[in-house]
Protein backbone atom coordinates (compact mmCIF):
# COMPACT_ATOMS: atom_id res chain seq x y z
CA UNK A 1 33.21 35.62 -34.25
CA UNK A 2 35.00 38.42 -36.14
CA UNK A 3 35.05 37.12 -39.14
CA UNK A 4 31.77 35.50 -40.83
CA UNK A 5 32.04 31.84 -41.23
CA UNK A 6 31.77 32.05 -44.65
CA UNK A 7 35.16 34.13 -44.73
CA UNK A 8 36.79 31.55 -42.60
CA UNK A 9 35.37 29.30 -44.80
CA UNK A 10 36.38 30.29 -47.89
CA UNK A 11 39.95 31.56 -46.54
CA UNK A 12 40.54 27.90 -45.07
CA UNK A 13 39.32 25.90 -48.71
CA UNK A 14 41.94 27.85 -50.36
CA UNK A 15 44.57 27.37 -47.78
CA UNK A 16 44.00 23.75 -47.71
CA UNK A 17 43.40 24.07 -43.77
CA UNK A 18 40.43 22.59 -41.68
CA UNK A 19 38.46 24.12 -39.31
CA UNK A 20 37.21 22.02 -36.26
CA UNK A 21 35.39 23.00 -32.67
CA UNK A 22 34.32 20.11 -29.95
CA UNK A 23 33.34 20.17 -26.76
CA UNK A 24 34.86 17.15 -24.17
CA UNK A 25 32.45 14.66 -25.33
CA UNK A 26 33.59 14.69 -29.20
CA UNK A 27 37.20 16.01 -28.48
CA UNK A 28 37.42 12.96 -26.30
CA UNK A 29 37.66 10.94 -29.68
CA UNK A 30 40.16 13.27 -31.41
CA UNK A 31 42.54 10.52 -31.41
CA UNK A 32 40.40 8.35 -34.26
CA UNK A 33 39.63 10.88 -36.14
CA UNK A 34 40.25 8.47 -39.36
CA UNK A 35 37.04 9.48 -42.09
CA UNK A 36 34.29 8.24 -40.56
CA UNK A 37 32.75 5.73 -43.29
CA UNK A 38 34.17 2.21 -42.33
CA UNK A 39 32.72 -0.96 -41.85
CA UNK A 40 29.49 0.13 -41.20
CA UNK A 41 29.28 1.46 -45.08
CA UNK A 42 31.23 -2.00 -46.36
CA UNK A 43 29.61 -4.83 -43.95
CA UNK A 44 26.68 -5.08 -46.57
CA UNK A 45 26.19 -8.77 -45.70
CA UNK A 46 25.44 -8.61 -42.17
CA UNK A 47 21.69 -9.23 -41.35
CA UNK A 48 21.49 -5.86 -39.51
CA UNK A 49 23.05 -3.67 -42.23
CA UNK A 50 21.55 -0.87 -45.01
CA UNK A 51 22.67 1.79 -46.47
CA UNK A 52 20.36 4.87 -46.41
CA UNK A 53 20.52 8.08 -48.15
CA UNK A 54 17.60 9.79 -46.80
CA UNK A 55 18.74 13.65 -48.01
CA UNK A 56 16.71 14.98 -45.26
CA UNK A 57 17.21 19.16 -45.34
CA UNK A 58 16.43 21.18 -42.52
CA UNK A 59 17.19 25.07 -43.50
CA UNK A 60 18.33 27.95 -40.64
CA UNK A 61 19.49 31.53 -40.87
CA UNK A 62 20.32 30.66 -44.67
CA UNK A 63 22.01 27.63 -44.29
CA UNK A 64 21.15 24.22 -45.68
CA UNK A 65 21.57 21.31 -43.29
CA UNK A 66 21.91 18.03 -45.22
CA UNK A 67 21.49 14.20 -44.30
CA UNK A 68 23.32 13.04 -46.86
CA UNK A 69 23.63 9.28 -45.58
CA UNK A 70 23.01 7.06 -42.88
CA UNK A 71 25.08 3.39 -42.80
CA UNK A 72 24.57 0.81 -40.18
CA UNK A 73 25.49 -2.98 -39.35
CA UNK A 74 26.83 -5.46 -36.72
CA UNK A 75 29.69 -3.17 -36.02
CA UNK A 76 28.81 0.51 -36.61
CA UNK A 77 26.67 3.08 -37.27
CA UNK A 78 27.59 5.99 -39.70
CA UNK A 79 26.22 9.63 -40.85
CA UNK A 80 27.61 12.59 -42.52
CA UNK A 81 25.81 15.38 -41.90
CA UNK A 82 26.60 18.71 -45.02
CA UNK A 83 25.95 22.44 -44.33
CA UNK A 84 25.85 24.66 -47.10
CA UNK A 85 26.25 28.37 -46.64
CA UNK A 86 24.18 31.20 -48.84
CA UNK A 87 26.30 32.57 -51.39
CA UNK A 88 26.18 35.71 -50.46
CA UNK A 89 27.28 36.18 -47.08
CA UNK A 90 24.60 39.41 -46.19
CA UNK A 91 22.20 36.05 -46.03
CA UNK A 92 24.14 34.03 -43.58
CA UNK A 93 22.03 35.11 -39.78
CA UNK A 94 24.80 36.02 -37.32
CA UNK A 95 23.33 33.50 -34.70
CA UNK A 96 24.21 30.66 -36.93
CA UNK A 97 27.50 32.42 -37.78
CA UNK A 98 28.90 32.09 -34.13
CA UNK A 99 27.35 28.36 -34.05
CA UNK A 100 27.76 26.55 -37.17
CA UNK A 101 31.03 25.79 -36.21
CA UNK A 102 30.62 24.45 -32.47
CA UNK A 103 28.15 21.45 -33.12
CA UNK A 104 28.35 18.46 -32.01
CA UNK A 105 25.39 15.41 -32.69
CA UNK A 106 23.78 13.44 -30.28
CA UNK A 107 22.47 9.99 -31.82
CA UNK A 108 19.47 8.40 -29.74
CA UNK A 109 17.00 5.56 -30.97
CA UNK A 110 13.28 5.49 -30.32
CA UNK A 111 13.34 3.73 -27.44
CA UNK A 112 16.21 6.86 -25.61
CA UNK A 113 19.21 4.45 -26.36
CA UNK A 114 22.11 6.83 -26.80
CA UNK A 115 24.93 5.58 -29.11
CA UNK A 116 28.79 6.19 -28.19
CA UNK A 117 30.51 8.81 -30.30
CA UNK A 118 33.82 6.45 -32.13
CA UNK A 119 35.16 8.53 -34.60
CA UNK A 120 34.57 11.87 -36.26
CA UNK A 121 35.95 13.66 -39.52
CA UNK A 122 34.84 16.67 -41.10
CA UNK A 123 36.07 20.17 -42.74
CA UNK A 124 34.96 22.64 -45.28
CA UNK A 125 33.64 22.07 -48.44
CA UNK A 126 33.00 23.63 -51.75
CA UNK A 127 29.87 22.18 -53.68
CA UNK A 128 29.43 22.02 -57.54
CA UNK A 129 27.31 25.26 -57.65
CA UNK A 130 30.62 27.12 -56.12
CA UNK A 131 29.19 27.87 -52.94
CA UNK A 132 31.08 26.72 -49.50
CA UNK A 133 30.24 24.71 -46.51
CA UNK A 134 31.07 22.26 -44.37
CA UNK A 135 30.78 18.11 -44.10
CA UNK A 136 31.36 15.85 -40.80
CA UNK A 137 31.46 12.22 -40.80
CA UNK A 138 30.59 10.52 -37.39
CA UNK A 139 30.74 6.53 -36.25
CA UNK A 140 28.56 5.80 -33.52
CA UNK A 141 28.08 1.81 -32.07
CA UNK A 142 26.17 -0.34 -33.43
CA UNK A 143 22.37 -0.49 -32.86
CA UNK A 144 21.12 -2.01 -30.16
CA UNK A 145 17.71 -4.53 -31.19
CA UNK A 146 16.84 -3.22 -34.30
CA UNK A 147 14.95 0.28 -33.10
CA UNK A 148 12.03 1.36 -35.21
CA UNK A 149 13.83 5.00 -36.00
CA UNK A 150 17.04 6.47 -35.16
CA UNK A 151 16.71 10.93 -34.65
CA UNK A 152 20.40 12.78 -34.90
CA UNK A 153 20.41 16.01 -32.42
CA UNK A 154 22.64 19.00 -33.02
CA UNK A 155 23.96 20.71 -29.94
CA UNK A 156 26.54 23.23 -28.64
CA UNK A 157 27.62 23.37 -25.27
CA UNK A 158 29.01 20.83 -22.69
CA UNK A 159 32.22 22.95 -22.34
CA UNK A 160 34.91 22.96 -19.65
CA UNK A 161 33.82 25.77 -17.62
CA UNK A 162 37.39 27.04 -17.68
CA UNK A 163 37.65 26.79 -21.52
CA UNK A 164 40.96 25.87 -21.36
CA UNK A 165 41.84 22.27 -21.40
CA UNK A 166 41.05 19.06 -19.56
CA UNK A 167 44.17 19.22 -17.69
CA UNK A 168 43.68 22.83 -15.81
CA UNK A 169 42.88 22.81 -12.35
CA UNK A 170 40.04 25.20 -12.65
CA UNK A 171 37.34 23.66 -13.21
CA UNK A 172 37.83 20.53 -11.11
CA UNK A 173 35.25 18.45 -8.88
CA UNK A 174 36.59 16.07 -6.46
CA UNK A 175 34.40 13.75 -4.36
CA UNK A 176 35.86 11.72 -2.19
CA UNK A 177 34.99 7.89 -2.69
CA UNK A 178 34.67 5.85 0.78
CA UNK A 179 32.48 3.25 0.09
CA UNK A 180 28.94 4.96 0.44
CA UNK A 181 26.46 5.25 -2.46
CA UNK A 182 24.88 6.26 -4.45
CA UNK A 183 27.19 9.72 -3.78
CA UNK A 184 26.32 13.01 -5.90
CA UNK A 185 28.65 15.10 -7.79
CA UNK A 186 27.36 18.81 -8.49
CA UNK A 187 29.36 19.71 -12.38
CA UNK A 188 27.80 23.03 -11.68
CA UNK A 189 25.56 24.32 -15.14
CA UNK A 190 25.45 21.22 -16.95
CA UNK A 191 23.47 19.04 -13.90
CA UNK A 192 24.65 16.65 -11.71
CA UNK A 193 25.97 12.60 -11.96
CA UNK A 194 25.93 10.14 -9.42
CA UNK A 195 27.94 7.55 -8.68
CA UNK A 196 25.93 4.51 -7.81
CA UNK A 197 29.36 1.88 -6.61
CA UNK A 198 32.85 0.49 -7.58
CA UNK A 199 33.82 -2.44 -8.10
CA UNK A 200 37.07 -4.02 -7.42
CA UNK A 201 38.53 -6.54 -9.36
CA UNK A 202 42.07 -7.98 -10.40
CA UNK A 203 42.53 -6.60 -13.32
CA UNK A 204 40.31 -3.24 -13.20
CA UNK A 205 38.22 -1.24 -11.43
CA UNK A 206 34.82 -0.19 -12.63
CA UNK A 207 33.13 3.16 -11.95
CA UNK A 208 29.19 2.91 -11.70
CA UNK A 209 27.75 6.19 -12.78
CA UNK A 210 24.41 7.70 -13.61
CA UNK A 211 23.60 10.89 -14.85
CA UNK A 212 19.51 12.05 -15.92
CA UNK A 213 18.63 13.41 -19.30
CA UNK A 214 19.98 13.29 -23.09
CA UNK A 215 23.57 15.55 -21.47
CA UNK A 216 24.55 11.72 -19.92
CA UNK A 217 27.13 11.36 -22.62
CA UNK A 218 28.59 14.58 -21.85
CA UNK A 219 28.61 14.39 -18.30
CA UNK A 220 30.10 11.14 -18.24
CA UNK A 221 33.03 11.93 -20.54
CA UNK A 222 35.05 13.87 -18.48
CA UNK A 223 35.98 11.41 -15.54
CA UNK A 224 38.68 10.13 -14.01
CA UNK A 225 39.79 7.93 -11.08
CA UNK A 226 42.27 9.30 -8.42
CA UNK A 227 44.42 7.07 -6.47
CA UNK A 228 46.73 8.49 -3.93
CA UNK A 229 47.32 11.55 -5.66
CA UNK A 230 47.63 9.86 -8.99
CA UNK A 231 45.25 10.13 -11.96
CA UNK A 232 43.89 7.49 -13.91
CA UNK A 233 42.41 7.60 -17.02
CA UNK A 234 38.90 5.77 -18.37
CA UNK A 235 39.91 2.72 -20.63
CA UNK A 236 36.33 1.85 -20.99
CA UNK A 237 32.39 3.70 -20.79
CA UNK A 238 29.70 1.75 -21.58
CA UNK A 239 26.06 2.48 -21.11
CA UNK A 240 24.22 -0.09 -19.03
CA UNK A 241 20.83 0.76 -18.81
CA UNK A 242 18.39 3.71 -19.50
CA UNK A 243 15.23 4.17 -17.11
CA UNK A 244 13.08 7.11 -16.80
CA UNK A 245 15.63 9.06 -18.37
CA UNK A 246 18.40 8.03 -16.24
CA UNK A 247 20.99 6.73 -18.03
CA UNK A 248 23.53 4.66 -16.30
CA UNK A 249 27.27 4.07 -17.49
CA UNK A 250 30.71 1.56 -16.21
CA UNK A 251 33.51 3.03 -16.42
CA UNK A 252 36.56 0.82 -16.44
CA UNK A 253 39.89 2.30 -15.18
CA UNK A 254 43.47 0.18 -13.91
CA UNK A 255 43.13 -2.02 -10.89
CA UNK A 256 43.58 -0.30 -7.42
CA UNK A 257 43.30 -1.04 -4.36
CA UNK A 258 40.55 -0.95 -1.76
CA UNK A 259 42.33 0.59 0.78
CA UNK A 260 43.68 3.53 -1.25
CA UNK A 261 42.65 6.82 -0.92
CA UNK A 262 40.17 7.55 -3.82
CA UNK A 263 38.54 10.42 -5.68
CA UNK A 264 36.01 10.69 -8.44
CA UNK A 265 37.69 13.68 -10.98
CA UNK A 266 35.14 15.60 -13.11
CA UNK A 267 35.03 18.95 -14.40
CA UNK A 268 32.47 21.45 -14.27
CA UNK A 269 30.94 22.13 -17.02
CA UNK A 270 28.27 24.25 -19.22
CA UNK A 271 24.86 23.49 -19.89
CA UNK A 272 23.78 21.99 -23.08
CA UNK A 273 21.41 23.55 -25.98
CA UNK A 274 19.79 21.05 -28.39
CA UNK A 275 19.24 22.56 -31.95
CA UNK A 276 15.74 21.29 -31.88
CA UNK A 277 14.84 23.00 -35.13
CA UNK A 278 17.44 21.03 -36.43
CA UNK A 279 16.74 17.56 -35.21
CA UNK A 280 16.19 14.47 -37.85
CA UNK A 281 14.72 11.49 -37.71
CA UNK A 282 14.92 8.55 -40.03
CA UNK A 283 12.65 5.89 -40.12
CA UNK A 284 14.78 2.74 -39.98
CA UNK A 285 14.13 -0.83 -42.16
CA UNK A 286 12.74 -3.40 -40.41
């Protein structure tokens, strides 16, 4: 970055402007991007629900990474996650500099369950003691059998190789789909996906896919269904079942027909670095 992103920072607070950076798998719910606390933090009489405000800190190249809550029940699961920034900017390590601003969280439960991304909100920040920083607000599903502990994983990465948009031809993958599976798809640095059948229906057509390790949300984002020529966009993802790492997801896209000539549409992508250092775990009630 060219400018430190404590001058961005500070610049944006007093412009009034936000500052935001995804990769597919969060920009892929830009379109709900209503604040993130919702029924999760108001459902307080559903058996499953509690409100937690764990405050867990984790602290790199001068910046404070808060938990600042963690809301769950029947119908969602919510966090907001605050960094604070040094106040004096000769603290801030450049490393963190160029990557404060491109995480995204990765929410998996004890047992490797890895919860849907629904909603995000988040932008700068000024705390009481004057210093600036950031907040984000995430909504993930709700959780699935009551796990023992729930760990939130910073990453950056799981970019469009083009860096562009999801639209440019660039950094397409097209496998043609004729009825033979499972059938691998190479996204280039990010790993590989498989697609283990379709089925045909009515009134949709689902898209078995499976993809190894905790980059399965990411890989499985950017996918579409080509008929004829025509693309057609997911209406649905939903993770099935997770074995030996291998997580695998149905897709739902329109109806088509059987005897159309069909693609699989991904993109390639980049690989994925987990913040490790900055990884937290919260013992859940029981």
């Amino acid at each position: 970055m060219k400018k430190t992103t404590l001058a961005v920072l500070s610049a944006a607070i007093v412009l009034g402007g936000t500052l935001t950076s995804a990769g597919p798998y969060a920009s892929a719910h830009q379109a709900k991007t209503q604040p993130a606390v919702t029924a999760a933090a108001n459902d307080t009489n559903a058996a499953s629900a509690f409100q937690l405000t764990p405050a867990l800190k984790k602290h790199w190249g001068g910046v404070e990474f808060t938990l600042e809550y963690l809301n769950a029940s029947e119908t969602g699961t919510e966090f907001m996650i605050s960094s604070k920034l040094p106040a004096n900017p000769a603290d801030l390590d450049p490393e963190i500099d160029r990557k404060i601003t491109d995480m995204d969280y990765l929410v998996v439960d004890s047992s490797g369950w890895v919860y849907e991304r629904q909603s995000g909100s988040g932008g700068m920040f000024s705390f009481p003691d004057g210093t600036f920083g950031m907040r984000h607000e995430e909504a993930v599903e709700a959780l699935k059998d009551q796990p023992q502990e729930l760990t939130i994983k910073p990453y950056i990465g799981g970019y469009y190789d083009d860096a562009t948009t999801m639209f440019a031809d660039k950094a397409d993958v097209k496998t043609p789909l004729k009825g033979i599976y499972p059938l691998q798809v190479d996204q280039g640095k990010i790993g590989k996906i498989s697609v283990t059948g379709v089925d045909f229906s009515e009134d949709k057509t689902v898209v078995r896919v499976a993809a190894a390790g905790e980059t399965a949300p990411m890989q499985t984002t950017g996918i579409w269904l080509v008929e004829n020529g025509k693309r057609l966009d997911e209406s649905g993802k939903k993770l099935k079942s997770v074995e030996d790492g291998v997580y695998e997801y149905e897709l739902e896209f329109p109806a088509v027909s059987k005897n159309a000539s069909l693609e699989l549409l991904t993109k390639r992508m980049t690989p994925v670095t987990f913040l490790d250092n900055l990884e937290m775990t919260v013992q859940l009630p029981r």
